[in-house]
N, C-alpha and C. Protein backbone atom coordinates (compact mmCIF):
# COMPACT_ATOMS: atom_id res chain seq x y z
N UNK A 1 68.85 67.75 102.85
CA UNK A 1 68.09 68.68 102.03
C UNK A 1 67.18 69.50 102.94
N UNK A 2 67.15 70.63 102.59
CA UNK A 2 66.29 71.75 103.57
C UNK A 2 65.00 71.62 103.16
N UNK A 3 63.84 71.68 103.88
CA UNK A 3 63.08 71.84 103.92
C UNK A 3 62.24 72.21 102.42
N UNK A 4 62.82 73.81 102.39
CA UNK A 4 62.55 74.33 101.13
C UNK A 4 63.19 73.80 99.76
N UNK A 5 64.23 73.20 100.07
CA UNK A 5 64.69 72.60 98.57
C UNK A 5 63.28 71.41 98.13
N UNK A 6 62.87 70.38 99.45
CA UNK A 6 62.08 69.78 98.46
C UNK A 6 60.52 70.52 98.36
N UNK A 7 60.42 71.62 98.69
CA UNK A 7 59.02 72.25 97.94
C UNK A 7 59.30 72.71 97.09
N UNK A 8 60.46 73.50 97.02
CA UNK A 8 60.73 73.94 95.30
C UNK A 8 60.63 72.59 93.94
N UNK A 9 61.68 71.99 94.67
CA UNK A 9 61.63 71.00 93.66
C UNK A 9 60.00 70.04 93.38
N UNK A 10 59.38 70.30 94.43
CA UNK A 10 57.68 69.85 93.82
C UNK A 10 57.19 70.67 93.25
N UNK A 11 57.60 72.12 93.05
CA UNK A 11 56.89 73.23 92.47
C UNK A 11 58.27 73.11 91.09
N UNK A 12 58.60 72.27 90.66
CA UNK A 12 59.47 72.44 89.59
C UNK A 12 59.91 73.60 88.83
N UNK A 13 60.63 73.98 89.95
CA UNK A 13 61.41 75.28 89.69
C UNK A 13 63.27 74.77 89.68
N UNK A 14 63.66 75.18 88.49
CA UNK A 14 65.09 74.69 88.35
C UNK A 14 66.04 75.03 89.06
N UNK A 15 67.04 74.57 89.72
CA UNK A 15 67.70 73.97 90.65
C UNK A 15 68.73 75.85 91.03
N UNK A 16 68.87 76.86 89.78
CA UNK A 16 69.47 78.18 90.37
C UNK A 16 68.09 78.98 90.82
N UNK A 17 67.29 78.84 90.18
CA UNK A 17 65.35 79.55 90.30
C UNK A 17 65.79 78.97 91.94
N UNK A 18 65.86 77.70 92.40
CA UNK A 18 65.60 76.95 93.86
C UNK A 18 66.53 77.57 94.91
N UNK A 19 67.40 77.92 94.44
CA UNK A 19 68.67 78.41 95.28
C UNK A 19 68.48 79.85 95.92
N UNK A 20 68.04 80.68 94.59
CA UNK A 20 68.24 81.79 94.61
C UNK A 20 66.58 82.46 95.59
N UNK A 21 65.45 81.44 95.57
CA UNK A 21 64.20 81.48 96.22
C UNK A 21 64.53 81.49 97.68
N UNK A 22 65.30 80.67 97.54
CA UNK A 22 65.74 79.92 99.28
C UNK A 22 66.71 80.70 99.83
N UNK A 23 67.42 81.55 99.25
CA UNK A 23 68.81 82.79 99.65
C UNK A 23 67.61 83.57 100.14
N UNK A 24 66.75 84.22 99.09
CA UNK A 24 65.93 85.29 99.68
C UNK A 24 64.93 84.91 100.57
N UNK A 25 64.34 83.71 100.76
CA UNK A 25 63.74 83.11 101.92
C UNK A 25 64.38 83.29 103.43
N UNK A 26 65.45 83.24 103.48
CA UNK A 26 66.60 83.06 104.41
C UNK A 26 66.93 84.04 104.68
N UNK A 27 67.24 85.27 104.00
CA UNK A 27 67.52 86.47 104.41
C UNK A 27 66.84 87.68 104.23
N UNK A 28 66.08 87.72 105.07
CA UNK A 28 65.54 88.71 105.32
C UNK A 28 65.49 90.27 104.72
N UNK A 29 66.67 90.31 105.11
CA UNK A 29 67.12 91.45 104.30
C UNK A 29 67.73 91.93 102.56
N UNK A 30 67.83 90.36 102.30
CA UNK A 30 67.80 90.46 101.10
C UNK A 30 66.42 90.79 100.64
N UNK A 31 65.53 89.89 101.00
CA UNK A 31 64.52 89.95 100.79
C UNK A 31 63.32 91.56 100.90
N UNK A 32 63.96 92.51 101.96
CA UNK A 32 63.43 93.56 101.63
C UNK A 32 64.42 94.42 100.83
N UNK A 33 65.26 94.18 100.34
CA UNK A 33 65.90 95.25 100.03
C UNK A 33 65.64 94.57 98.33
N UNK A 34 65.00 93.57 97.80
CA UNK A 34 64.36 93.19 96.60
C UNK A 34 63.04 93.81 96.39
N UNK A 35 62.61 94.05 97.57
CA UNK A 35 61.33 94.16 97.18
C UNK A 35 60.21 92.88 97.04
N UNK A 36 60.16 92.03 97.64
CA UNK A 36 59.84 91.20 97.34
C UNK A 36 57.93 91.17 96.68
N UNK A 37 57.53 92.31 98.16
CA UNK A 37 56.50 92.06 97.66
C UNK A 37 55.76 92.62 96.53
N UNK A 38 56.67 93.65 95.86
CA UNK A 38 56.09 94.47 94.80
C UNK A 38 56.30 93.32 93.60
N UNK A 39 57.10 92.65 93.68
CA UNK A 39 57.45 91.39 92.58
C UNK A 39 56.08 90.89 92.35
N UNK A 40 56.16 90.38 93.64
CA UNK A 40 54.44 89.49 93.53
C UNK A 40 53.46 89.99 93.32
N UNK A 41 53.03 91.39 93.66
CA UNK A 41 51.86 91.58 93.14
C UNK A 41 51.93 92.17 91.81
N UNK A 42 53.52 92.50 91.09
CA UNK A 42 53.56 93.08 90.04
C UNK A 42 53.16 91.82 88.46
N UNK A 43 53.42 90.74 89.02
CA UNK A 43 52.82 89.16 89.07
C UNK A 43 54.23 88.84 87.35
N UNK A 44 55.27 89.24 87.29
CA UNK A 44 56.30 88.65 86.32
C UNK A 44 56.66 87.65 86.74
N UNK A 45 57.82 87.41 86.05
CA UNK A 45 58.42 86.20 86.39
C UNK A 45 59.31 86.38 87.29
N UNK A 46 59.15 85.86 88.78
CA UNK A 46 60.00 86.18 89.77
C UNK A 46 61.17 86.03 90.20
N UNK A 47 61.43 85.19 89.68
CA UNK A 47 63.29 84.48 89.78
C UNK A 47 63.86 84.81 88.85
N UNK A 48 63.04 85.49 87.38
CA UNK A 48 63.95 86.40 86.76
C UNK A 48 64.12 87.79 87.71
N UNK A 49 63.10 88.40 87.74
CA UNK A 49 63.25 89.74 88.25
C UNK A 49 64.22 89.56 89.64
N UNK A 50 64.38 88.83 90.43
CA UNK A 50 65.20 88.53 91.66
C UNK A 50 66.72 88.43 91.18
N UNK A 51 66.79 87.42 90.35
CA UNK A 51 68.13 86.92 89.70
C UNK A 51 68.57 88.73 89.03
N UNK A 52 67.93 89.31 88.46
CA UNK A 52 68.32 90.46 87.79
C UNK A 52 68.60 91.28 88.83
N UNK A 53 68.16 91.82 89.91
CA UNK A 53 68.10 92.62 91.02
C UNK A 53 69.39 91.87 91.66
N UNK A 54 69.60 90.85 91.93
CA UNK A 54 71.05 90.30 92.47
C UNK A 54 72.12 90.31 91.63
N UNK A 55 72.24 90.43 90.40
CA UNK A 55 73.21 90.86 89.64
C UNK A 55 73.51 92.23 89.66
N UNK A 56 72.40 93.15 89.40
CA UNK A 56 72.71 94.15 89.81
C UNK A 56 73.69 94.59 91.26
N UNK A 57 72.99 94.24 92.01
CA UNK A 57 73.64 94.11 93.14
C UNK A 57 75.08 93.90 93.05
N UNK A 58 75.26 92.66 92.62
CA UNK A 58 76.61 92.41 92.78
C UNK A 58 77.53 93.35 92.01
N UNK A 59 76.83 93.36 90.48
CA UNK A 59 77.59 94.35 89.58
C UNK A 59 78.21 95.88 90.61
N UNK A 60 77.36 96.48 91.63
CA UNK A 60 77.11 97.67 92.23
C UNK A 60 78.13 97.35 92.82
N UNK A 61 78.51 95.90 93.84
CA UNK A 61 79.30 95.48 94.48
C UNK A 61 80.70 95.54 94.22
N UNK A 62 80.97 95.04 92.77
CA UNK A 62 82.22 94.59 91.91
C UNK A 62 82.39 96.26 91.68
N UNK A 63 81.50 96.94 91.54
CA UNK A 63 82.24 98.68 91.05
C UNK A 63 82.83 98.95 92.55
N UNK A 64 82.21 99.28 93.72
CA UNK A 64 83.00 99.92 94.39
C UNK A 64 84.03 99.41 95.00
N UNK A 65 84.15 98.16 95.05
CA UNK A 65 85.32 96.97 95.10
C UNK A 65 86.34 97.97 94.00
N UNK A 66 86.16 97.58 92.94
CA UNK A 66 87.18 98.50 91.81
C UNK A 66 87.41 99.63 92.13
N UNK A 67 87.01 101.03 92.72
CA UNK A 67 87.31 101.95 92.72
C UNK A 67 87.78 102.09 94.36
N UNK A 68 87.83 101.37 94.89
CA UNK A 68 88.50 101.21 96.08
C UNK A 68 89.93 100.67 96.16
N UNK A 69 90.43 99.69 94.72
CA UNK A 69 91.22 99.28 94.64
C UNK A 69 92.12 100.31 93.60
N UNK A 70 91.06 100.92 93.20
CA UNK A 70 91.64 102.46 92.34
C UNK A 70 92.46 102.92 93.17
N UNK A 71 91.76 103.47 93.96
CA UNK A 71 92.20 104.88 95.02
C UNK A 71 93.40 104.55 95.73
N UNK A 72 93.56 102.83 96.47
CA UNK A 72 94.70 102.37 96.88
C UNK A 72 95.49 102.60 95.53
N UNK A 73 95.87 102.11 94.23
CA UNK A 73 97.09 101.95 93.67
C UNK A 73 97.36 103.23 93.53
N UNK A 74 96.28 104.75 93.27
CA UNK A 74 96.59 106.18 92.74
C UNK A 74 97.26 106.59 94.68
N UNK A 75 96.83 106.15 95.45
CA UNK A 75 98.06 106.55 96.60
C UNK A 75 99.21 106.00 96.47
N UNK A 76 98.93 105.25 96.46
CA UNK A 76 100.45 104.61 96.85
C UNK A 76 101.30 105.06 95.23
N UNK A 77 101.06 105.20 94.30
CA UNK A 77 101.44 106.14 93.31
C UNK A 77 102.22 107.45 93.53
N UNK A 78 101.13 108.01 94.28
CA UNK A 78 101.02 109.20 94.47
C UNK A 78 102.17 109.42 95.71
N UNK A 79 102.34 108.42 96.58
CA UNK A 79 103.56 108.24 97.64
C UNK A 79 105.03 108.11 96.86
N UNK A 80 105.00 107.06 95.99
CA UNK A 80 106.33 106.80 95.44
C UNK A 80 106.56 108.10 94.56
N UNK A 81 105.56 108.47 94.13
CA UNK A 81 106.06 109.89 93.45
C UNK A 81 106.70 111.04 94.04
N UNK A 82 106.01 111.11 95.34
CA UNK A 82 106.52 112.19 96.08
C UNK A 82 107.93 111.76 96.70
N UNK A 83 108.11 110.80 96.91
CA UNK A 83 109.47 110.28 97.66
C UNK A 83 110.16 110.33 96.82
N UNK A 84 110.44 109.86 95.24
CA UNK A 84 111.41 110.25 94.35
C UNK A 84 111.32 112.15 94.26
N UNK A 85 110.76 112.39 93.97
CA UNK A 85 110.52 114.12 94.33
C UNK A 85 111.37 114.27 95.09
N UNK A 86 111.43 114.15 96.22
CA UNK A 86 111.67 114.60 97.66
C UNK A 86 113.29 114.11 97.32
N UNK A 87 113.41 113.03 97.29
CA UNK A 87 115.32 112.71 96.79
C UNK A 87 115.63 112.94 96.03
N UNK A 88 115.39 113.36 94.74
CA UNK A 88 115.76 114.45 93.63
C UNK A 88 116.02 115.76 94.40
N UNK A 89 114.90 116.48 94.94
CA UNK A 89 115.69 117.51 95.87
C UNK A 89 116.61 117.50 96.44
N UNK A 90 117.26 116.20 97.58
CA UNK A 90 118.19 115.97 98.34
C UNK A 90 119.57 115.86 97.64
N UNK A 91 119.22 115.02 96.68
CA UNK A 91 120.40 114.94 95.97
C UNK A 91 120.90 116.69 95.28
N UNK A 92 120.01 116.95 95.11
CA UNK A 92 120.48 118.27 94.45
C UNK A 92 120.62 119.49 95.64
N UNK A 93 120.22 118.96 96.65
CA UNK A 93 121.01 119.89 97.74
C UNK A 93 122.48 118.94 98.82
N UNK A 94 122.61 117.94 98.35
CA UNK A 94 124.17 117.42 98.73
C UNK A 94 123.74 116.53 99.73
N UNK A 95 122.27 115.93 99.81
CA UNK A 95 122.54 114.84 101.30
C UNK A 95 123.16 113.70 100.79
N UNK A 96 123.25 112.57 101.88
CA UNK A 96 124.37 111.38 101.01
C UNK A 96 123.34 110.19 101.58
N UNK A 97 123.68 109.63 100.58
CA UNK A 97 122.46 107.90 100.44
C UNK A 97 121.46 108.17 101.36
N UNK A 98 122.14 107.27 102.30
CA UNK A 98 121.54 106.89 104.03
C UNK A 98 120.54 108.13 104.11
N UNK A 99 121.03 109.04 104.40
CA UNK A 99 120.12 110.14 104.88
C UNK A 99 119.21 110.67 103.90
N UNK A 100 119.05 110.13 102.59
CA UNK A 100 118.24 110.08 101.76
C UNK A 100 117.16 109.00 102.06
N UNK A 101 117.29 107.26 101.85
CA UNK A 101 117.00 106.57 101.75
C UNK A 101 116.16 106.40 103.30
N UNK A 102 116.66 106.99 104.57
CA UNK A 102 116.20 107.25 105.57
C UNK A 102 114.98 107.85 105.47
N UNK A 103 115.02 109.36 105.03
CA UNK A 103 113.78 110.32 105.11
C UNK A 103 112.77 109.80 104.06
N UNK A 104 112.92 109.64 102.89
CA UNK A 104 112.64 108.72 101.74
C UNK A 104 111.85 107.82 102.08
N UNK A 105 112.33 106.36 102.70
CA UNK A 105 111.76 105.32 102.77
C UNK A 105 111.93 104.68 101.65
N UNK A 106 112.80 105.01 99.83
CA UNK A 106 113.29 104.44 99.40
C UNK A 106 114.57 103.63 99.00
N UNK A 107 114.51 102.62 98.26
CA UNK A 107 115.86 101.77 98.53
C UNK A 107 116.80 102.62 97.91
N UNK A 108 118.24 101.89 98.31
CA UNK A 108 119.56 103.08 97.76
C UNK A 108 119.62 102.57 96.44
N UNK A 109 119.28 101.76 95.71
CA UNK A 109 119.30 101.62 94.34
C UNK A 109 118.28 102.45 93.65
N UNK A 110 117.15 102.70 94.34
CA UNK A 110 116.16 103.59 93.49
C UNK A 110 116.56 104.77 93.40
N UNK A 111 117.64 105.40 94.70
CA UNK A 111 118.02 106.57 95.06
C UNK A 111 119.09 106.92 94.00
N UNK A 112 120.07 105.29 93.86
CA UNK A 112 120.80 105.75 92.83
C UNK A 112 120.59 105.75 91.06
N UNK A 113 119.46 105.59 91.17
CA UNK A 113 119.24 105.99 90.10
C UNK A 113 118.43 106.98 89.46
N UNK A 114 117.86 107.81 90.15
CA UNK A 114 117.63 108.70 90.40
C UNK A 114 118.96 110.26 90.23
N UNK A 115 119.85 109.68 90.70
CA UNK A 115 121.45 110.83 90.47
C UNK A 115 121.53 110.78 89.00
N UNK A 116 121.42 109.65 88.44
CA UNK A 116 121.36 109.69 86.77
C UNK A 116 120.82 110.76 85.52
């Protein structure tokens, strides 16, 4: 047990209140980028207002996580689209499979169905 777990727990503060004291104890930078000291002299309840500010956080976290995982599936979308494009042209100017599926990068079954 760290140090700080057993002062929290003499200051009977519940065991996520203890965790979440001791994260921002520990990191520094969490700790300014909370604000810590405007908490305290703003004098609320501090492990709410912390716990809320770290959700936030994470929430902020979980969005650009998502729209990063956006942007990957709308490319790679946006790739397979153009490559069927691009062999729809071929086919309609007379190239044959291979030299489709070559420039393409798609399989000859996608290609052939595509002639359909």
């Amino acid at each position: 047990m760290s140090p700080m777990s057993k002062k929290t727990k003499d200051n009977n503060l519940s065991q996520p209140h203890a965790r979440t004291f001791e994260y921002v104890l520990r990191n520094k930078e969490a700790a300014a980028s909370l604000q810590v000291t405007n908490i305290l002299e703003g004098g609320g309840d501090i492990m709410q207002t912390i716990a809320q500010q770290l959700r936030d956080e994470g929430k902020h976290e979980g969005i650009k996580i998502g729209e990063k995982r956006g942007e990957k599936r709308g490319e790679k979308r946006g790739k397979e689209y153009t490559a069927k494009e691009t062999a729809i042209r071929m086919l309609k100017k007379g190239f044959d499979l291979n030299t489709i599926v070559e420039i393409t990068g798609l399989e000859p079954s996608e290609v052939k169905k595509l002639r359909n």
